[in-house]
C-alpha atoms as a PDB file:
ATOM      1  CA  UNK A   1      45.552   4.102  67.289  1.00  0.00           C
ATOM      2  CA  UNK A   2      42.918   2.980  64.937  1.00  0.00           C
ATOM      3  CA  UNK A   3      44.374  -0.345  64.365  1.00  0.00           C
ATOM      4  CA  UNK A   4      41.795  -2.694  66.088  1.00  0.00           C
ATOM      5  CA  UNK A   5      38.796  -0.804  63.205  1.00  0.00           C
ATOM      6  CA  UNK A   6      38.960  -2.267  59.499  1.00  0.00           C
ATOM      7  CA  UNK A   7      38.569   1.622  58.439  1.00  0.00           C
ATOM      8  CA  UNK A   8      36.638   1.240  54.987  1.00  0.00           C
ATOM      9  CA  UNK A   9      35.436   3.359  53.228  1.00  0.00           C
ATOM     10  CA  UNK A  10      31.187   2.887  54.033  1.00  0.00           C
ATOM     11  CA  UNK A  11      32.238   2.891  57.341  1.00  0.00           C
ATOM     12  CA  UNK A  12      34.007   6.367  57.281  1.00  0.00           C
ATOM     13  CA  UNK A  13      30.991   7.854  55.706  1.00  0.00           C
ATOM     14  CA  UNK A  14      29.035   5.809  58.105  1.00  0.00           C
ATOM     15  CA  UNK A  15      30.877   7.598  61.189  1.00  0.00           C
ATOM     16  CA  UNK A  16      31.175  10.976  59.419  1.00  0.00           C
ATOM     17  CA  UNK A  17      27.494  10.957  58.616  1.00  0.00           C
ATOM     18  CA  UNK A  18      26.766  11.155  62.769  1.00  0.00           C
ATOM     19  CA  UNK A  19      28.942  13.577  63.132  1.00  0.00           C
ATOM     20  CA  UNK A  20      27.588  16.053  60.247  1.00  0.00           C
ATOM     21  CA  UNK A  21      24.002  14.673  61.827  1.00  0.00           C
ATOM     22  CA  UNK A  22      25.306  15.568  65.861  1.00  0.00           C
ATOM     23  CA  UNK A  23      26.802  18.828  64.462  1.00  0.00           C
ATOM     24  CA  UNK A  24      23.577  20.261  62.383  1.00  0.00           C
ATOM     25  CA  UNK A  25      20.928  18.974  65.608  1.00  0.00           C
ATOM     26  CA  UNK A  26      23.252  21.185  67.854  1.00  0.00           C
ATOM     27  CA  UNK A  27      23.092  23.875  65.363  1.00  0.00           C
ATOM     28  CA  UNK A  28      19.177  23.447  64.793  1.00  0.00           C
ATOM     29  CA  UNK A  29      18.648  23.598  68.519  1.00  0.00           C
ATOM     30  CA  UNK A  30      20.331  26.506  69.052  1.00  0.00           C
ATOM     31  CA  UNK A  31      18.515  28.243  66.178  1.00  0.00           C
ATOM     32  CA  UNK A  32      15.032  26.408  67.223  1.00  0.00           C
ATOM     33  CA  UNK A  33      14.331  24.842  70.525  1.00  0.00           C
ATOM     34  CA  UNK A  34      12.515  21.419  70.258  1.00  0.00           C
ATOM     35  CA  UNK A  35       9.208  20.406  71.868  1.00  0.00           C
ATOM     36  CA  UNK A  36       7.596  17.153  72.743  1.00  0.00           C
ATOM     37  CA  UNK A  37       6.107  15.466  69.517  1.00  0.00           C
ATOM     38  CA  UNK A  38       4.123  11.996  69.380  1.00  0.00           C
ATOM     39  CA  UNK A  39       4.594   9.953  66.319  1.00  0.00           C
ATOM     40  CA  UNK A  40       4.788   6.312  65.984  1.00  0.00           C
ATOM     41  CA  UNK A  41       7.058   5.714  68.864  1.00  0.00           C
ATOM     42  CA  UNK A  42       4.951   4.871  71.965  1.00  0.00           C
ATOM     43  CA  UNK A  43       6.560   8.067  73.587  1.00  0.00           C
ATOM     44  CA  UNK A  44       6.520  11.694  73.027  1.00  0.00           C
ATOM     45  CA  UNK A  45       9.899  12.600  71.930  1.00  0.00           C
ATOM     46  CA  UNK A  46      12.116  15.515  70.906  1.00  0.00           C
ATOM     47  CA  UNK A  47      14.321  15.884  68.053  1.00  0.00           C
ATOM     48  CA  UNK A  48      17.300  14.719  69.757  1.00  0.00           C
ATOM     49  CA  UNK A  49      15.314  11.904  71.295  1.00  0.00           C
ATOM     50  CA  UNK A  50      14.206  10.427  67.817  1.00  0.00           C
ATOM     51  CA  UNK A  51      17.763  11.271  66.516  1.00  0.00           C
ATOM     52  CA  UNK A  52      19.292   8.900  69.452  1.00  0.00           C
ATOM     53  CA  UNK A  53      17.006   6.349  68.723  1.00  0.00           C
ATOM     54  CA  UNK A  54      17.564   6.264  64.812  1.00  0.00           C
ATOM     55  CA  UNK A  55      21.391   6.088  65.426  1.00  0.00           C
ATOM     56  CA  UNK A  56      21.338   3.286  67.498  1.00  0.00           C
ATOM     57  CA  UNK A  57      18.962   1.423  64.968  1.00  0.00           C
ATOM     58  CA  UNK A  58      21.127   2.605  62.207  1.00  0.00           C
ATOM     59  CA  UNK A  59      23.750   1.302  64.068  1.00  0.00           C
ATOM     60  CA  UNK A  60      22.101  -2.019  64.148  1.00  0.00           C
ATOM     61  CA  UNK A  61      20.798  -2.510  61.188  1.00  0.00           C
ATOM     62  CA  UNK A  62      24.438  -2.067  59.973  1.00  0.00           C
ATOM     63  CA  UNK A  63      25.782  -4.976  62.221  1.00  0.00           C
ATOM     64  CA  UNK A  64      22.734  -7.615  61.367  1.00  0.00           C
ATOM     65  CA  UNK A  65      23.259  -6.585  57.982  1.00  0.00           C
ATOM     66  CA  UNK A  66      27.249  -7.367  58.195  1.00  0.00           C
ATOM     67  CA  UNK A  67      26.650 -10.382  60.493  1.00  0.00           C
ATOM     68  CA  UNK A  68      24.102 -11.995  57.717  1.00  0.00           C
ATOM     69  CA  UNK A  69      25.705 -10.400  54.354  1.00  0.00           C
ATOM     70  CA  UNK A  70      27.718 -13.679  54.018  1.00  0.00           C
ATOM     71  CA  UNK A  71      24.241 -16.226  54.927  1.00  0.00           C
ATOM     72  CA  UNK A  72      22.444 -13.930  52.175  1.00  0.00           C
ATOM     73  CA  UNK A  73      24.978 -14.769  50.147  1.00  0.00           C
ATOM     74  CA  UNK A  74      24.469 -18.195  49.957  1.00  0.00           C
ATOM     75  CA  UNK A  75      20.801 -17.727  50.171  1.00  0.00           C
ATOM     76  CA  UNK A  76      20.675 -15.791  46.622  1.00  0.00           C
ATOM     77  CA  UNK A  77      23.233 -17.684  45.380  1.00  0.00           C
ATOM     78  CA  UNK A  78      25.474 -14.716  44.786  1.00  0.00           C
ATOM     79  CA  UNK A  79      29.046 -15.133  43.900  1.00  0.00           C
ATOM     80  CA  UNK A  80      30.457 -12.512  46.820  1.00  0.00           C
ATOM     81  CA  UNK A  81      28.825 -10.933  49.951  1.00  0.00           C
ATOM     82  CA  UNK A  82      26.337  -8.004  49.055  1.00  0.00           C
ATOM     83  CA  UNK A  83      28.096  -4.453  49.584  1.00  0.00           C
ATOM     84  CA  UNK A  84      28.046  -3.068  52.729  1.00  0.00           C
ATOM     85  CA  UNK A  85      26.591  -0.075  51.247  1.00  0.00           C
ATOM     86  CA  UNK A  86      23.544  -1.828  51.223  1.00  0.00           C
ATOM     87  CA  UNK A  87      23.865  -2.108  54.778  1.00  0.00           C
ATOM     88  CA  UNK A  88      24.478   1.973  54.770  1.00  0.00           C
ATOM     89  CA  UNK A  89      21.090   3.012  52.646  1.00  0.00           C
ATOM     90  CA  UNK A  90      18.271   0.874  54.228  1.00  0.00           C
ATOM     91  CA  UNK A  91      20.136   2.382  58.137  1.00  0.00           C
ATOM     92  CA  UNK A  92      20.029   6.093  56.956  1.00  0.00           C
ATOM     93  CA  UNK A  93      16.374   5.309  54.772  1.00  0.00           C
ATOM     94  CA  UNK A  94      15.504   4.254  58.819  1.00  0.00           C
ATOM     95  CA  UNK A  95      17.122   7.015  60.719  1.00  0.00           C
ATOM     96  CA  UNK A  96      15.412   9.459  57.974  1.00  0.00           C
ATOM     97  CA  UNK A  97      11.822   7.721  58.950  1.00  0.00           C
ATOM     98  CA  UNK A  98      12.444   7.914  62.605  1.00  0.00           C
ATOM     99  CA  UNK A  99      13.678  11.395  62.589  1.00  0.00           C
ATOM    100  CA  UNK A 100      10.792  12.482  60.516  1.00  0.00           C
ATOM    101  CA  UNK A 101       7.697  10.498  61.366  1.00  0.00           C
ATOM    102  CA  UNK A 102       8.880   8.998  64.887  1.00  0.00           C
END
């Protein structure tokens, strides 16, 4: 079923990470309804606004960072492609500053 997906490792944390996130929001919003909040967007949003937003630039930072990890390779002159973990912290260090300051 899974076939077509080179299942790694980073990226089953990657998808099991949105799911613990999409799991704990529901949770949280049950506990505590959400109001509008402005931060740095140019939008009020809610909590589940700024969470959609930070997964789909977590979700792109991941695929520039896989689609340039072999350029930066030659570009530093490193011997293999950088991890793909790499790719992982700077998405979630992004979804963490949208979620909290967006």
């Amino acid at each position: 079923m899974f076939e077509w997906m080179a299942w790694t490792t980073p990226v089953a944390v990657f998808f099991s990470c949105i799911v613990l996130m999409l799991v704990g929001m529901t949770v949280w919003e049950l506990k505590s309804p959400t109001r509008l909040e402005r931060g740095f967007l140019p939008m009020e949003t809610t909590r589940g606004d700024r969470l959609f937003i930070g997964l789909l630039s977590a979700a792109y930072v991941n695929l520039v960072f896989v689609g340039i990890s072999g350029k930066l390779a030659g570009w530093l002159s490193l011997e293999t492609d950088p991890s793909i973990w790499i790719g992982f912290v700077l998405s979630m260090v992004l979804l963490a500053l949208i979620m909290r300051k967006g």
